[in-house]
Protein backbone atom coordinates (compact mmCIF):
# COMPACT_ATOMS: atom_id res chain seq x y z
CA UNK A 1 151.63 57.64 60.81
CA UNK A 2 147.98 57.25 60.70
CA UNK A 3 145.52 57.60 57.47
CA UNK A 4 142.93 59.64 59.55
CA UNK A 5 142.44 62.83 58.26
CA UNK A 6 140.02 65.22 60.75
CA UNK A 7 138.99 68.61 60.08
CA UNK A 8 137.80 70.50 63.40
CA UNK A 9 134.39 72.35 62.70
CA UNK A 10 131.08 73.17 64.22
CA UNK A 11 128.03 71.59 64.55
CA UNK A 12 124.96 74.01 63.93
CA UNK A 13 122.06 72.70 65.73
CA UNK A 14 118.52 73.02 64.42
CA UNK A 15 115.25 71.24 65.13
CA UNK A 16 115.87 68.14 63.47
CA UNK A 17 119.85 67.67 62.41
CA UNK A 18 122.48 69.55 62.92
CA UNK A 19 124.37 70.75 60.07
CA UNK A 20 128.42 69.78 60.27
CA UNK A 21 130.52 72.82 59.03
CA UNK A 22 134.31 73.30 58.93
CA UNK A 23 135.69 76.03 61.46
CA UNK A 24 136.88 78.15 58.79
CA UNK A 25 133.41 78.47 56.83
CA UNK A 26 132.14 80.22 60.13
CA UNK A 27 132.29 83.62 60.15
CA UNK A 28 130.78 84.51 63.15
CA UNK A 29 127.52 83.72 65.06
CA UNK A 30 125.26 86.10 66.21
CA UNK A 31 122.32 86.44 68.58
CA UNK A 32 118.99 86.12 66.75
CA UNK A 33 117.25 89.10 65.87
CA UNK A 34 113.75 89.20 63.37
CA UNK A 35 114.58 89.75 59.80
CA UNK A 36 113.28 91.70 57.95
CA UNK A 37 111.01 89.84 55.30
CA UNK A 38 111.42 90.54 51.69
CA UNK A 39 108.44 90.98 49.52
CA UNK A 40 108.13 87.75 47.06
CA UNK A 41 110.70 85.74 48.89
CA UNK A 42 109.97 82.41 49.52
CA UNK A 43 109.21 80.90 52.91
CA UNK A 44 112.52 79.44 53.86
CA UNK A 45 113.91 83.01 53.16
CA UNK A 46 113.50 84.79 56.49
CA UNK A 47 114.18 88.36 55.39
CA UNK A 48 117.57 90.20 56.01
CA UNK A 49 119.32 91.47 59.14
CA UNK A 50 121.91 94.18 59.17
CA UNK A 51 125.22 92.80 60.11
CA UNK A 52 128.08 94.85 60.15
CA UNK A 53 127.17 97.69 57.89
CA UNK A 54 126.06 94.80 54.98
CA UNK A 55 122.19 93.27 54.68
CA UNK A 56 122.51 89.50 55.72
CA UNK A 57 120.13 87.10 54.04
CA UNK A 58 118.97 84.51 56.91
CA UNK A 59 117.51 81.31 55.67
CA UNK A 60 115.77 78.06 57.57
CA UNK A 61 117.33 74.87 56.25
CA UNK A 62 115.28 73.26 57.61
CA UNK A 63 112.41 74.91 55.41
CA UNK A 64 114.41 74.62 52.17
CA UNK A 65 114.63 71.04 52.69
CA UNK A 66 110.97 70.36 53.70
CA UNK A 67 111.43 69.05 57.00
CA UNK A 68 110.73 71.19 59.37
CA UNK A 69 108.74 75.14 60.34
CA UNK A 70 111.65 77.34 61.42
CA UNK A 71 111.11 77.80 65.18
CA UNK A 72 112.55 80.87 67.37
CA UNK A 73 113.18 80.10 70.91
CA UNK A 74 115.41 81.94 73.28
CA UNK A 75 118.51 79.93 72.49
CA UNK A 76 118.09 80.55 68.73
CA UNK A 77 120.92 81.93 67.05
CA UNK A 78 122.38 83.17 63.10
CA UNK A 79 125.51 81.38 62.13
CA UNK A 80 127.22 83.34 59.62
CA UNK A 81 128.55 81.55 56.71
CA UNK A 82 131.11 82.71 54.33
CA UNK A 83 130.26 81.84 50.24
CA UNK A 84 132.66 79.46 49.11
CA UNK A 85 132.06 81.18 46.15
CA UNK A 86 133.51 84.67 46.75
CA UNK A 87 130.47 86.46 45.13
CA UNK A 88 130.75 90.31 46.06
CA UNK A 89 126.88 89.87 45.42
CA UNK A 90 126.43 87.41 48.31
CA UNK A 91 129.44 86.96 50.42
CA UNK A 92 127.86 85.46 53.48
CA UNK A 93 124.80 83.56 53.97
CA UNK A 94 122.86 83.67 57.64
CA UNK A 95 121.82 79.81 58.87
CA UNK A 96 119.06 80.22 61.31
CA UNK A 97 119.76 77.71 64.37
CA UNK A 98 118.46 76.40 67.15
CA UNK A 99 121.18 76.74 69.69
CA UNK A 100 124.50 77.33 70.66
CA UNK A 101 126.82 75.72 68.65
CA UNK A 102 129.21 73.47 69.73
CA UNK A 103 132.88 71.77 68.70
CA UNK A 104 133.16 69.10 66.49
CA UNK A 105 136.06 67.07 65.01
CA UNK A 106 134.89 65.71 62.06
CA UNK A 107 137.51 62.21 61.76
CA UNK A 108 137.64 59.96 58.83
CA UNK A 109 137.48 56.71 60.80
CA UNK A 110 134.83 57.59 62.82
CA UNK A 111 132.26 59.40 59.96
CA UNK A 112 129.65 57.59 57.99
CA UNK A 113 129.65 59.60 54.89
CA UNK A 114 128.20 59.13 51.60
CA UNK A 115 125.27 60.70 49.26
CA UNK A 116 122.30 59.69 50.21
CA UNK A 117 119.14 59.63 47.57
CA UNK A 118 116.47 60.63 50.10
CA UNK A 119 118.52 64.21 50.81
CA UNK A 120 117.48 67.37 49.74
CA UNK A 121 119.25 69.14 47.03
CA UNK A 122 120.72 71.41 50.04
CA UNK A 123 122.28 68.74 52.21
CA UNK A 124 125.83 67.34 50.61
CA UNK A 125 125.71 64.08 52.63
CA UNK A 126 124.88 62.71 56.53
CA UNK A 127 127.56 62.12 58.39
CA UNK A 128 126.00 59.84 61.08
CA UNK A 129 128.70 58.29 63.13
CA UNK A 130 126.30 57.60 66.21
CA UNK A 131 122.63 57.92 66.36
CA UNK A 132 122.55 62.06 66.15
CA UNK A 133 121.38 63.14 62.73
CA UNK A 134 124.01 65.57 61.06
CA UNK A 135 124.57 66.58 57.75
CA UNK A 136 126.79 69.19 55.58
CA UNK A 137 125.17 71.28 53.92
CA UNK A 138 124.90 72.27 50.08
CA UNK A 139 126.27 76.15 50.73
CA UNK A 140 126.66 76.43 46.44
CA UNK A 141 122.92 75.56 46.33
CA UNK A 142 121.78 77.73 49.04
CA UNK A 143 123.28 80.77 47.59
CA UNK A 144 122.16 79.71 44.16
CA UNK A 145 118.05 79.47 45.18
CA UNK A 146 118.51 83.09 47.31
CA UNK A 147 120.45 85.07 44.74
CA UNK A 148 117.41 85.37 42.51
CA UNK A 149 115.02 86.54 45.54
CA UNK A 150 117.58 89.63 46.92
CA UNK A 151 117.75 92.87 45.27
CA UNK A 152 118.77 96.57 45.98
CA UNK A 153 115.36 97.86 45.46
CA UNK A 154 113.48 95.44 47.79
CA UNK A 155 115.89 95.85 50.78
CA UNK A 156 115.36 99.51 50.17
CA UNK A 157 111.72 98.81 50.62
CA UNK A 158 112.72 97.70 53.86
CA UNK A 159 114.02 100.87 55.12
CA UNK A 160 111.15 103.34 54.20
């Protein structure tokens, strides 16, 4: 029996990495519509789309971590994240991406992994096995940074 332990997920493609998440974090991903922009929000915050009767906050990554404008082409995409957290408040979290996603089994003897000082606080670790840059990202500290910028009254401001 071997030691290798692999955990089949998806890799989430965006300008610059792609972002390495387990199968079962994925909710769903949808085709790319505008959000609707917040007032105050930060930049990486895109806004909110509506998503199955419930307001989804969308959010560049790429943004939050300073490395790249979010760019929407006609591949782009929202992959729908569930909070690991269970928050009624925020249960899912919208990753703006760059493409389709595509299958990836993550293996133990073939992943790099490890932190890595030069990350931002939203990226976990890279995992680069070959010379594509991937990542998993910091889902806790997503959520954490957005709570504070979605409320009720400005997503009703949306709708007037």
């Amino acid at each position: 029996m071997s030691d290798n332990t692999s955990v089949r997920c998806m890799l989430l493609p965006m300008s610059s990495i792609s972002l390495v998440i387990p199968n079962s974090a994925v909710a769903e991903i949808i085709g790319y519509s505008e959000p609707g922009r917040l007032e105050d929000s930060s930049d990486w915050f895109l806004g909110v789309v509506l998503w199955r009767g419930v307001y989804l906050p969308v959010v560049s990554v790429e943004q939050m971590c300073l490395v790249d404008a979010t760019h929407v082409g006609p591949r782009s995409r929202i992959g729908i994240i569930y909070n690991p957290e269970k928050d009624s408040e925020v249960p899912y979290i919208g990753l703006h991406i760059q493409d389709i996603p595509r299958a990836y089994l993550a293996d133990s003897s073939t992943m790099e992994s490890g932190t890595d000082d030069s990350l931002s606080q939203y990226l976990i670790s890279r995992v680069d096995g070959d010379e594509f840059s991937r990542a998993i990202p910091n889902i806790d500290a997503m959520i954490a940074d957005l709570k504070p910028q979605i409320n009720q009254e400005k997503i009703d401001k949306l709708n007037r």
